[in-house]
N, C-alpha and C. Protein backbone atom coordinates (compact mmCIF):
# COMPACT_ATOMS: atom_id res chain seq x y z
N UNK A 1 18.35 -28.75 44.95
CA UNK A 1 18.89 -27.41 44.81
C UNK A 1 19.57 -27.23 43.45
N UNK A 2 20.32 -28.07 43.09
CA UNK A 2 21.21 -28.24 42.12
C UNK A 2 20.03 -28.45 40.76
N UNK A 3 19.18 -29.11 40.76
CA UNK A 3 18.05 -28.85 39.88
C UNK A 3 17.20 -27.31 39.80
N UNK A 4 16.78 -27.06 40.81
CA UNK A 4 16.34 -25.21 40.81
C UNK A 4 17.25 -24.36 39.83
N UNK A 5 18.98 -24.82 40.37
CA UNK A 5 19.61 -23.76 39.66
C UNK A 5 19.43 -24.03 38.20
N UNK A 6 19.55 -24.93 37.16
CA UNK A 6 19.43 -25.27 36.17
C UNK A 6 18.39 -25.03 36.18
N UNK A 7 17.41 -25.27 36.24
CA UNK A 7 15.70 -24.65 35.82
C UNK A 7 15.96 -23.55 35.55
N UNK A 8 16.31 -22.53 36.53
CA UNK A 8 16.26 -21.04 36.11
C UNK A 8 17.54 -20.54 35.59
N UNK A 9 18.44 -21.37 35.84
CA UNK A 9 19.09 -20.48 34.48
C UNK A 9 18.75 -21.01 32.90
N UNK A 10 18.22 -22.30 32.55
CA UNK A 10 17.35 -22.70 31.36
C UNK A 10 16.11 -21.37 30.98
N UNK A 11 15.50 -21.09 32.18
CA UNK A 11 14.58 -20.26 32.13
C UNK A 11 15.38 -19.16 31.26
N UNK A 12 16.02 -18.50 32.12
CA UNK A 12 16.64 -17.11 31.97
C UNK A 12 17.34 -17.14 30.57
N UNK A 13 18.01 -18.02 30.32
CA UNK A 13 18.62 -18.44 29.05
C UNK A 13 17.55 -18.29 27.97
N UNK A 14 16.26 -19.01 27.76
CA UNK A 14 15.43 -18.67 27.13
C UNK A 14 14.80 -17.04 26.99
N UNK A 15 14.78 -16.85 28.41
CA UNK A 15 13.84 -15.30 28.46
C UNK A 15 15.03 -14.24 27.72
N UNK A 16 16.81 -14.15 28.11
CA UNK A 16 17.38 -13.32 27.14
C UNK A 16 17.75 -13.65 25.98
N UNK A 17 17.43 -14.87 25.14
CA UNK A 17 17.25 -15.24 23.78
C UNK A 17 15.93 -14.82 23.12
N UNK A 18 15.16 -14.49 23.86
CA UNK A 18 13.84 -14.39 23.46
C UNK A 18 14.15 -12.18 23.31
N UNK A 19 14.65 -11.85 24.27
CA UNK A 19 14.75 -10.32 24.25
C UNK A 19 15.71 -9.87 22.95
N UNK A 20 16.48 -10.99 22.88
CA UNK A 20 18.07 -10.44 22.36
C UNK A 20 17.30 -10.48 20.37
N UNK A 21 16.10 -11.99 20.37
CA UNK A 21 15.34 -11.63 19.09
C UNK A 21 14.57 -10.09 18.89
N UNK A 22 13.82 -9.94 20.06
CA UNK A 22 13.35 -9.15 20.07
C UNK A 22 13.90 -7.72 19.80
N UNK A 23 14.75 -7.64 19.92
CA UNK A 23 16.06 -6.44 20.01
C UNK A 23 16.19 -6.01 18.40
N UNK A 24 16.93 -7.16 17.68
CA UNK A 24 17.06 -7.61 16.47
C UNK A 24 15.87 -7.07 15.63
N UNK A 25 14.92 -7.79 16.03
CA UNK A 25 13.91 -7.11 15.30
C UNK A 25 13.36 -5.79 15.05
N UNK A 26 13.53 -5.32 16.21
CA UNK A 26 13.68 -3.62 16.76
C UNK A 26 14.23 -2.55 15.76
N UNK A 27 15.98 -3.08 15.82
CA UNK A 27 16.61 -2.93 15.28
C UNK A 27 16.40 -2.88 13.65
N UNK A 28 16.59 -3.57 13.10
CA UNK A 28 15.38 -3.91 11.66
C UNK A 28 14.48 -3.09 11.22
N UNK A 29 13.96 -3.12 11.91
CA UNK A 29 12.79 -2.52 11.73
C UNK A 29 12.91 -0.63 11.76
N UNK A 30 13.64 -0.40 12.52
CA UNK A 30 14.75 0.87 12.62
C UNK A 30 15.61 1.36 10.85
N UNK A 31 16.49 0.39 11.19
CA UNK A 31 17.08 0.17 9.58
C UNK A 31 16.10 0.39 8.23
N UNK A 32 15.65 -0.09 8.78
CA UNK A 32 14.25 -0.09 7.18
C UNK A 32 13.49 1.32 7.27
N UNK A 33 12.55 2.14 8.41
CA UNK A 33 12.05 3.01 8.58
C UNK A 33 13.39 4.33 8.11
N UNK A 34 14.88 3.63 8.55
CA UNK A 34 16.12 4.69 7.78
C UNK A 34 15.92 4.98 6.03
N UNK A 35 15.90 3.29 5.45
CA UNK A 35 16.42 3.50 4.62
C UNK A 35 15.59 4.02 3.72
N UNK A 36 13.94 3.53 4.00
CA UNK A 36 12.46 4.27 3.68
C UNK A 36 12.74 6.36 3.96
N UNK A 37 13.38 6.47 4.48
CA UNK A 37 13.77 8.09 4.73
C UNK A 37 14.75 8.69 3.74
N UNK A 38 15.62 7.71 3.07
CA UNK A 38 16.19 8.26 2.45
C UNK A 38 15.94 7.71 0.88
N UNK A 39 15.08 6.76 0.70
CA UNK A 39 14.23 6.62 -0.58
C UNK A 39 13.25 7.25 -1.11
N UNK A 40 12.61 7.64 -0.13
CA UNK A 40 10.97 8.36 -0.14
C UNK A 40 11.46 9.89 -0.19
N UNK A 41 10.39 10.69 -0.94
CA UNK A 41 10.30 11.64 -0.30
C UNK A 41 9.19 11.94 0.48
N UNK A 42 10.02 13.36 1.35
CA UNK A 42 9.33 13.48 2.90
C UNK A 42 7.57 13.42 2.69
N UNK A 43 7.03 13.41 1.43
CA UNK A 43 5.21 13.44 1.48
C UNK A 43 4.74 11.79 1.43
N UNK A 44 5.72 11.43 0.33
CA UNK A 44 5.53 9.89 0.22
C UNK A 44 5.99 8.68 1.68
N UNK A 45 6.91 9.12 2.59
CA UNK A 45 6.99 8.36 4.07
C UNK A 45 6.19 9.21 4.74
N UNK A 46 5.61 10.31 4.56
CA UNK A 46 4.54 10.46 5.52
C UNK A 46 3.15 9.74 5.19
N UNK A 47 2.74 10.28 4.37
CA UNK A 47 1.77 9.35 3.60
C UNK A 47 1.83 7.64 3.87
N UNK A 48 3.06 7.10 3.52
CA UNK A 48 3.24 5.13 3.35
C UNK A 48 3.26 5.08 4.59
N UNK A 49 4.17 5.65 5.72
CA UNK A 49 4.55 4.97 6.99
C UNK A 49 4.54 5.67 8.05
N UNK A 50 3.09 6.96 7.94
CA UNK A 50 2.53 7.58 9.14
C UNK A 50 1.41 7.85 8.72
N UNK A 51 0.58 6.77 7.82
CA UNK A 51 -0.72 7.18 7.53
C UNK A 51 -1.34 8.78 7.27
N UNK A 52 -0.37 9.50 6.63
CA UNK A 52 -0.90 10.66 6.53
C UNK A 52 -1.59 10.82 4.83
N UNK A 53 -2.42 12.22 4.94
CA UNK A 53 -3.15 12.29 3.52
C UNK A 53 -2.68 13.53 2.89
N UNK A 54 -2.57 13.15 1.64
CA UNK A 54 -1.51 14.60 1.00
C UNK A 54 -3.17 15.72 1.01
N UNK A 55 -2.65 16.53 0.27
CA UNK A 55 -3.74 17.50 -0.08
C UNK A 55 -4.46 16.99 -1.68
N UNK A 56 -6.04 17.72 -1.65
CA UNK A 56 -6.33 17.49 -3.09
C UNK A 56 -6.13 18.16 -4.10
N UNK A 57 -6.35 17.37 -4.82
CA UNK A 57 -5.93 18.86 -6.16
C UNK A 57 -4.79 19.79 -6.69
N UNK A 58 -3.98 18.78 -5.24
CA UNK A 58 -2.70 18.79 -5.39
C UNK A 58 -1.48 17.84 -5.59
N UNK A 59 -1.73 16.95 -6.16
CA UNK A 59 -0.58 15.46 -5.91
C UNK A 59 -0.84 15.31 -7.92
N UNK A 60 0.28 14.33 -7.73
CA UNK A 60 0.92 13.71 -8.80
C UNK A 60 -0.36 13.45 -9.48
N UNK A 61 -1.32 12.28 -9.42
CA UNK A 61 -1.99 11.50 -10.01
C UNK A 61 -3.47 11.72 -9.93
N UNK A 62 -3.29 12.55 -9.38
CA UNK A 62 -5.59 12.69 -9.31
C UNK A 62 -5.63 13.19 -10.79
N UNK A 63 -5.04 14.05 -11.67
CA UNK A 63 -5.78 14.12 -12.67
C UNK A 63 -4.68 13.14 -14.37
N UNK A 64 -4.41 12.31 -13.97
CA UNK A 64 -3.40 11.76 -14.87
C UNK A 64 -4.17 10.31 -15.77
N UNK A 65 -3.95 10.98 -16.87
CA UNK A 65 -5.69 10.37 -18.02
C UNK A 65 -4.45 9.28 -18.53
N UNK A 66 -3.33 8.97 -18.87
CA UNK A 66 -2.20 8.34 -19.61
C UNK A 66 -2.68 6.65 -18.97
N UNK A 67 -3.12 5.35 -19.86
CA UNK A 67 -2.87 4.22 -19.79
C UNK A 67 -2.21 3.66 -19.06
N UNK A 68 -2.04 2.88 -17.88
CA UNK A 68 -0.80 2.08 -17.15
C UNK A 68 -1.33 1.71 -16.13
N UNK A 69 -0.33 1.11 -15.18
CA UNK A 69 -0.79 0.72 -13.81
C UNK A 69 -0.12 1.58 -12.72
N UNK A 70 -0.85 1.39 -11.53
CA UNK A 70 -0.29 2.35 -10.20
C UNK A 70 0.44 1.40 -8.98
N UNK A 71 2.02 0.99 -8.96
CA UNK A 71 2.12 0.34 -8.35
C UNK A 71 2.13 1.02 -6.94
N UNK A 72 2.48 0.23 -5.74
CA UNK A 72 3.24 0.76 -4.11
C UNK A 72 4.55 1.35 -4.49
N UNK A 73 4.48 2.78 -4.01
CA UNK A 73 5.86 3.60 -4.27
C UNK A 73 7.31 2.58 -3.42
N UNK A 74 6.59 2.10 -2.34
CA UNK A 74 7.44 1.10 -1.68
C UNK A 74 8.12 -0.42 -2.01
N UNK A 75 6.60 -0.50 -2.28
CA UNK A 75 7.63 -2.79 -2.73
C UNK A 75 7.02 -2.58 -3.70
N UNK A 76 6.26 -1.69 -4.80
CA UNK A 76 6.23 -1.88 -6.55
C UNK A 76 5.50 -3.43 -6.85
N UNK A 77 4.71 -3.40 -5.30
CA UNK A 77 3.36 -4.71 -5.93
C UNK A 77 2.31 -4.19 -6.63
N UNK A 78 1.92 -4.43 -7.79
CA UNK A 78 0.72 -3.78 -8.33
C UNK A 78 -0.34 -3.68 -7.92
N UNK A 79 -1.39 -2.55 -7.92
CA UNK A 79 -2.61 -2.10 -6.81
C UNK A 79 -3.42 -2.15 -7.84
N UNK A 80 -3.90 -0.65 -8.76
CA UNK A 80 -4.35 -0.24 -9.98
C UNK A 80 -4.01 -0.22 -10.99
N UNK A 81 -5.39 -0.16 -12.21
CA UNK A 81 -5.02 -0.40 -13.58
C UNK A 81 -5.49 1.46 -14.03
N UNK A 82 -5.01 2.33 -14.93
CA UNK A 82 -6.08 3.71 -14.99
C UNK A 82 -6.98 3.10 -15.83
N UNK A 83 -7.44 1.87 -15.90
CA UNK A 83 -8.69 1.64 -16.85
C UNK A 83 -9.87 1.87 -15.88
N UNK A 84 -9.77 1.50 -14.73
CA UNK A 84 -10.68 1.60 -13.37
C UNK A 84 -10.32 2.72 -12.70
N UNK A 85 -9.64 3.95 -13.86
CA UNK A 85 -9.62 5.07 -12.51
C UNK A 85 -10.79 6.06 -13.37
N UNK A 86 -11.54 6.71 -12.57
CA UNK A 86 -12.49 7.89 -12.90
C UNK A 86 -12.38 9.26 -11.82
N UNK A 87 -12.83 10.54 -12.57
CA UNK A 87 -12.93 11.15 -11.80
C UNK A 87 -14.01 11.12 -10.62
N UNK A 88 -13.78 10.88 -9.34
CA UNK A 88 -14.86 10.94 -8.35
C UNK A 88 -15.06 12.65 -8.20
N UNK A 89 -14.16 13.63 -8.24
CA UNK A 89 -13.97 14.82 -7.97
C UNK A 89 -13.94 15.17 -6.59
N UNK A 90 -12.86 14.37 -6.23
CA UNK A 90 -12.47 14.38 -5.09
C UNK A 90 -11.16 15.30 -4.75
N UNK A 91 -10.53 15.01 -6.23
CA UNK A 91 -9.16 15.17 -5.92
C UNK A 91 -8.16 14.58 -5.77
N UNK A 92 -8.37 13.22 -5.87
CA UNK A 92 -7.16 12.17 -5.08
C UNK A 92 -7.44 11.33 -6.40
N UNK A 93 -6.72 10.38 -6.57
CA UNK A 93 -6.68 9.10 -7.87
C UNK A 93 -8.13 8.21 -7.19
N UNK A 94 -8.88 7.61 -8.39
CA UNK A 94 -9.75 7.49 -7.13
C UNK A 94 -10.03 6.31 -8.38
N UNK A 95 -10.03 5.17 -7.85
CA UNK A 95 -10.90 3.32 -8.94
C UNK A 95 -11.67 2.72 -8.71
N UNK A 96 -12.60 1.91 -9.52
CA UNK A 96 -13.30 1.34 -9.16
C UNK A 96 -13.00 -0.06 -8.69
N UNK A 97 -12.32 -0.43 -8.92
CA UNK A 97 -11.33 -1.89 -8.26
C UNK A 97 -9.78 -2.04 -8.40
N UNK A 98 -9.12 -2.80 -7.78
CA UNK A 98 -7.53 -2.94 -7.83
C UNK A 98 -7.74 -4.25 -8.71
N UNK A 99 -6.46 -3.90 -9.43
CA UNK A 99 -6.26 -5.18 -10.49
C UNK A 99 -6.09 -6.37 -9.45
N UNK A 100 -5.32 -6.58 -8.55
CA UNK A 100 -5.00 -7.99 -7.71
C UNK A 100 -5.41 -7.22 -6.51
N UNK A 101 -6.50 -7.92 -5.90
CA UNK A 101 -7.20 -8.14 -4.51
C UNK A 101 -6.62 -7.93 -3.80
N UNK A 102 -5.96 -8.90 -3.70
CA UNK A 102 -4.92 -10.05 -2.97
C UNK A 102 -3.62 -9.01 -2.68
N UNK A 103 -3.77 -8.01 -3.20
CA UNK A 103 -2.76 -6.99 -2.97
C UNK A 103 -2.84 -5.84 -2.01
N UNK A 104 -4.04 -6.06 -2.02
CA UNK A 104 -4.47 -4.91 -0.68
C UNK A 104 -4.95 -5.25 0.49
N UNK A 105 -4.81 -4.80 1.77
CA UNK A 105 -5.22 -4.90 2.85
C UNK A 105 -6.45 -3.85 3.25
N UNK A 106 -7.60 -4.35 4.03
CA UNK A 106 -8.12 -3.35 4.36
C UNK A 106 -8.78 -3.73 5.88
N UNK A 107 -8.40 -2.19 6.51
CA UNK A 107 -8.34 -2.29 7.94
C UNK A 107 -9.67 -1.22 8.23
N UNK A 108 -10.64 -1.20 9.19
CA UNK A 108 -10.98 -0.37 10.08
C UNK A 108 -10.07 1.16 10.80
N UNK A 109 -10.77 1.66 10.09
CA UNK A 109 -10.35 3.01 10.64
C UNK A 109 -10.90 3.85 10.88
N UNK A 110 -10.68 4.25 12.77
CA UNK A 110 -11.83 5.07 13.52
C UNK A 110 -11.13 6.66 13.94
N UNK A 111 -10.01 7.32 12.97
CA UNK A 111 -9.77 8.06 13.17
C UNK A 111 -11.06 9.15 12.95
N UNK A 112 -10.95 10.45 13.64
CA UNK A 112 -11.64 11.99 13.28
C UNK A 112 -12.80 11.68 13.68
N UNK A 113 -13.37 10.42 14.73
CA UNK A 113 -14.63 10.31 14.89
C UNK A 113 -15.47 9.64 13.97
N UNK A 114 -14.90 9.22 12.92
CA UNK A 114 -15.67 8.60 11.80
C UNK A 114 -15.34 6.97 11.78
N UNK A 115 -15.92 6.06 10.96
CA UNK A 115 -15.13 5.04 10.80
C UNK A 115 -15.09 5.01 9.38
N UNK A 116 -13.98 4.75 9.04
CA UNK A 116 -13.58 4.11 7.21
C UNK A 116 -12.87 3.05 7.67
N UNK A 117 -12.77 3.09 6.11
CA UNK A 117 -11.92 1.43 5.71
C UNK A 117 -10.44 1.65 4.78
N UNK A 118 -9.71 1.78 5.72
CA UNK A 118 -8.24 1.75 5.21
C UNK A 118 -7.84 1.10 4.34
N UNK A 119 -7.15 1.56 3.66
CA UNK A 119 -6.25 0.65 2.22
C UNK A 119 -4.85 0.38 2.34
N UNK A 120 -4.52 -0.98 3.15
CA UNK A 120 -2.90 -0.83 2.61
C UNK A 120 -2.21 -1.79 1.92
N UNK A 121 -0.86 -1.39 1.40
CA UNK A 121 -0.53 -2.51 0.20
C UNK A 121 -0.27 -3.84 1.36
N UNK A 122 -0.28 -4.82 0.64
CA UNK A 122 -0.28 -6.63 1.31
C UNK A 122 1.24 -6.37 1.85
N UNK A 123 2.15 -6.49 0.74
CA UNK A 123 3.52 -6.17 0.98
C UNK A 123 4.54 -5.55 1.75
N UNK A 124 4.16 -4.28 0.98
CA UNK A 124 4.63 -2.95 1.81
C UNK A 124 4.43 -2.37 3.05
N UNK A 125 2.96 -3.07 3.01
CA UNK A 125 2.06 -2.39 4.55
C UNK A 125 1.89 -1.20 4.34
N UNK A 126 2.22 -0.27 3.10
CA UNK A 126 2.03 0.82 3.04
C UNK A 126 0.26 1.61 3.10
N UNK A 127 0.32 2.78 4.08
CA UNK A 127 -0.82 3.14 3.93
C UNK A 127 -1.18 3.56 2.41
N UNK A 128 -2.40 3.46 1.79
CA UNK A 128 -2.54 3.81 0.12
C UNK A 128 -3.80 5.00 0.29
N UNK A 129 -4.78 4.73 1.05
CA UNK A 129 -5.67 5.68 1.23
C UNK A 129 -7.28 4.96 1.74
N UNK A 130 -8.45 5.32 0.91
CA UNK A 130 -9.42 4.80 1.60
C UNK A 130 -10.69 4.08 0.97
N UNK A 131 -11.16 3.19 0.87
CA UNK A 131 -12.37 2.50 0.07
C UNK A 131 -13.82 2.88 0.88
N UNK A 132 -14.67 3.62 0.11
CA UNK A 132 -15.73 4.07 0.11
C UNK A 132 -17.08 3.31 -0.84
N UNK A 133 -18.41 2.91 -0.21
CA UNK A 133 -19.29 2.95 -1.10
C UNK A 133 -19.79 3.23 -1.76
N UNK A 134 -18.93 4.73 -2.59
CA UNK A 134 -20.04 5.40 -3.07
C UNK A 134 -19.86 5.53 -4.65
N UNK A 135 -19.02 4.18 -5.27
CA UNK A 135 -18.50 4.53 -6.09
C UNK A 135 -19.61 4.14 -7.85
N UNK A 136 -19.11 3.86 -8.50
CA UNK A 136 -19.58 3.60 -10.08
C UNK A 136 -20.08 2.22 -10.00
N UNK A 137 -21.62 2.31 -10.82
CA UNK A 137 -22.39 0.91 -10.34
C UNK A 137 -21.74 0.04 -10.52
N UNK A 138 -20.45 0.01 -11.48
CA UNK A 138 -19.90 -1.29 -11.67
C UNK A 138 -19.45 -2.05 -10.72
N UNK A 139 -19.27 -1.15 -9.60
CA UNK A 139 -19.01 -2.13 -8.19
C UNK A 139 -19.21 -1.52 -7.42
N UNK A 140 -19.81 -0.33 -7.49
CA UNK A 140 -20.34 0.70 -5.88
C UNK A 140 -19.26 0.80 -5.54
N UNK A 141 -17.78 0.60 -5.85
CA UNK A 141 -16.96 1.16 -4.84
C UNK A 141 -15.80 1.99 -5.33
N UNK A 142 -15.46 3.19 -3.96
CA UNK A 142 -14.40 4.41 -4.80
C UNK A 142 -13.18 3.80 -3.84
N UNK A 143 -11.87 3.52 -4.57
CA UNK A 143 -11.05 3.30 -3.74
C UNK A 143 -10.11 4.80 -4.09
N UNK A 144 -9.87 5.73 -2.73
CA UNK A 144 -10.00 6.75 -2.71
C UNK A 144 -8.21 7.05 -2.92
N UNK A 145 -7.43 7.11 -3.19
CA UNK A 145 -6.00 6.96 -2.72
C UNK A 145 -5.08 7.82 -2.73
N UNK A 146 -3.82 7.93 -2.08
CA UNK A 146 -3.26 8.99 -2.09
C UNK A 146 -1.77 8.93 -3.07
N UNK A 147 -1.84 9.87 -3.94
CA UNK A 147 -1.02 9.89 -5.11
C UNK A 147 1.14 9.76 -4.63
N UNK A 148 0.72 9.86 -3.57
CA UNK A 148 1.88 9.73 -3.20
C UNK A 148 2.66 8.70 -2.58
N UNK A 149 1.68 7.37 -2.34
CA UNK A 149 1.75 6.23 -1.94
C UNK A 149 1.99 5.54 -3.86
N UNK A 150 1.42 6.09 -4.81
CA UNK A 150 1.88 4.99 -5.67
C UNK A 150 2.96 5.30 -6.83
N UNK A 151 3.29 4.46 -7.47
CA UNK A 151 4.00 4.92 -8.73
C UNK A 151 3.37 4.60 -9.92
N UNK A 152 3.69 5.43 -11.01
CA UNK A 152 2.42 5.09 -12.20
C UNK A 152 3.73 4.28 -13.07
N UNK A 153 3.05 3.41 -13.56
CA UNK A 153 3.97 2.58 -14.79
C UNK A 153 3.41 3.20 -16.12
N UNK A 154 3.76 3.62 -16.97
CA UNK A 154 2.79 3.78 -18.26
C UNK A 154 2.75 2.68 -18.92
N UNK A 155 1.90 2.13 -19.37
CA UNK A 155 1.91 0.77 -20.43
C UNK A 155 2.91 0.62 -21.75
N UNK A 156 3.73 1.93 -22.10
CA UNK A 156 4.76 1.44 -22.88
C UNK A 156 5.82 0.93 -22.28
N UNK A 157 5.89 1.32 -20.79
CA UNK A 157 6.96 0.12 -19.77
C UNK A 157 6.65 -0.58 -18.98
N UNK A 158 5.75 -0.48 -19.38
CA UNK A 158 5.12 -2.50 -18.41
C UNK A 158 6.31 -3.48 -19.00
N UNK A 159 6.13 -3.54 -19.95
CA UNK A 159 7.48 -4.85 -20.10
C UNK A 159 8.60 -4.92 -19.32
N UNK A 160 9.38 -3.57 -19.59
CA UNK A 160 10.99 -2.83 -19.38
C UNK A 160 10.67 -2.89 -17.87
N UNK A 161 9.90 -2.63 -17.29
CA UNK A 161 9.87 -2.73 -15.65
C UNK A 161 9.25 -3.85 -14.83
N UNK A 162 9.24 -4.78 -15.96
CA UNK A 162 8.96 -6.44 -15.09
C UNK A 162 7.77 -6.29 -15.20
N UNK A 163 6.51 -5.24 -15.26
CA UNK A 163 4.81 -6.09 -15.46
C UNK A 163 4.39 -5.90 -16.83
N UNK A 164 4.77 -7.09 -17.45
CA UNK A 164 4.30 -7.36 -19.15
C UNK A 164 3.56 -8.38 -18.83
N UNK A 165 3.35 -8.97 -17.87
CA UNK A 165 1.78 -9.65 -17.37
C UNK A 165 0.29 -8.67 -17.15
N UNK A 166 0.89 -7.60 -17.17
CA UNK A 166 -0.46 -6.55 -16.85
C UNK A 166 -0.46 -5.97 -18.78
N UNK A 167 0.00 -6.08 -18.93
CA UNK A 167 -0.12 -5.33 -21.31
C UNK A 167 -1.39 -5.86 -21.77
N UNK A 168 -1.78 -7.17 -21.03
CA UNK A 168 -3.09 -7.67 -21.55
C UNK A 168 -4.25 -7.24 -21.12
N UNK A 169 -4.16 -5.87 -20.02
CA UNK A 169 -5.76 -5.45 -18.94
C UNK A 169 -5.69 -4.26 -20.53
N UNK A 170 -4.80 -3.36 -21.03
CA UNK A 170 -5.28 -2.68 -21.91
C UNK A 170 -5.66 -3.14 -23.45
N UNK A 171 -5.81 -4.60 -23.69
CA UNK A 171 -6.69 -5.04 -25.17
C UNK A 171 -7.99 -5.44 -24.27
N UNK A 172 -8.58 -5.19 -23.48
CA UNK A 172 -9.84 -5.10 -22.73
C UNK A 172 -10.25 -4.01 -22.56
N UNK A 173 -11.81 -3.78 -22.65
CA UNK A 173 -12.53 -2.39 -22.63
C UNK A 173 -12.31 -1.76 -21.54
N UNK A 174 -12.70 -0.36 -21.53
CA UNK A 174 -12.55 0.20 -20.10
C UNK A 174 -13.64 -0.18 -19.09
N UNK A 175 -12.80 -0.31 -17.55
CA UNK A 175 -13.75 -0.69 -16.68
C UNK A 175 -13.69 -2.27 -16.75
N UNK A 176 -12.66 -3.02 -17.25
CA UNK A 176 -12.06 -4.36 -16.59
C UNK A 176 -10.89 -4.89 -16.70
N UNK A 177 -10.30 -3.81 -15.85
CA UNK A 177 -8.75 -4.20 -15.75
C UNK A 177 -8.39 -4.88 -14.38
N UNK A 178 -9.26 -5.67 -14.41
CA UNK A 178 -8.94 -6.42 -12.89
C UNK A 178 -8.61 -7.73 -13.53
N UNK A 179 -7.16 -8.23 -12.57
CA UNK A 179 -7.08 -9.76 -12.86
C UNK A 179 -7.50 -10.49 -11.86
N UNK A 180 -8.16 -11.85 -12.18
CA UNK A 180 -8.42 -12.64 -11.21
C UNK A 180 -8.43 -14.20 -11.19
């Protein structure tokens, strides 16, 4: 008998250590979705952290010709170089590859009846937008994105803002600003 009781309160002991993490994490995760509310604005947390899509032809960066890179408006991991951005005439910032791979996630996505292929940053988890086949032979592919998920660095502050590792994709021609 005296063994039963210790079993289950060992049990129980585990099962509300296990909730009380769980809680914590909850919690957290709460905190952060706050403090993302009062960093972002309301297009950029809809966009990063409700998968939503701004409008075209209307955002920051679909038509922005200026040298630099496009980091995550969120954790500022680098995505794009504008050496790989072209007009698709879509409307949205749209490249033929991300400078670091390794920086993006890409998920299945069966929203509207269709399926695509989601883009989000590694880091951030932020939604970025969408990778399509249909892009420039240099790699068949349009990574489609939404201007409000990134931030543009211009290449005279790549240094001043910590990526003076990326100053070297612009003494390379256009169309290989990918590092690898």
């Amino acid at each position: 008998m005296k063994l039963n009781f210790l079993m289950v309160f060992a049990v129980t002991a585990v099962v509300l250590a296990q909730l009380a993490l769980a809680w914590d994490g909850e919690d957290s995760k709460s905190k952060a979705r706050e403090d993302l509310k009062k960093t972002l604005t309301p297009m950029q947390y809809h966009v990063t952290q409700e998968s939503g899509t701004e409008r075209p032809f209307n955002n920051e960066h679909w038509d922005n010709k200026a040298e630099g890179i496009y980091v995550d408006v969120v954790s500022g991991e680098p995505l794009f170089s504008s050496l790989d951005k072209y007009d698709s005439g879509t409307g949205w910032p749209s490249f033929s590859q991300p400078i670091v791979k390794e920086n993006l996630v890409e998920k299945s996505d069966r929203q509207f009846g269709i399926t695509r292929t989601e883009v989000r940053s590694k880091h951030g988890n932020s939604h970025l937008g969408h990778v399509f086949n249909d892009g420039p032979t240099s790699t068949g592919l349009r990574y489609c994105m939404n201007s409000a998920s990134l931030r543009f660095v211009p290449k005279a502050k790549l240094e001043a803002e910590g990526y003076g590792e990326y100053a070297k994709l612009f003494e390379r021609k256009k169309g290989t600003g990918r590092v690898d």
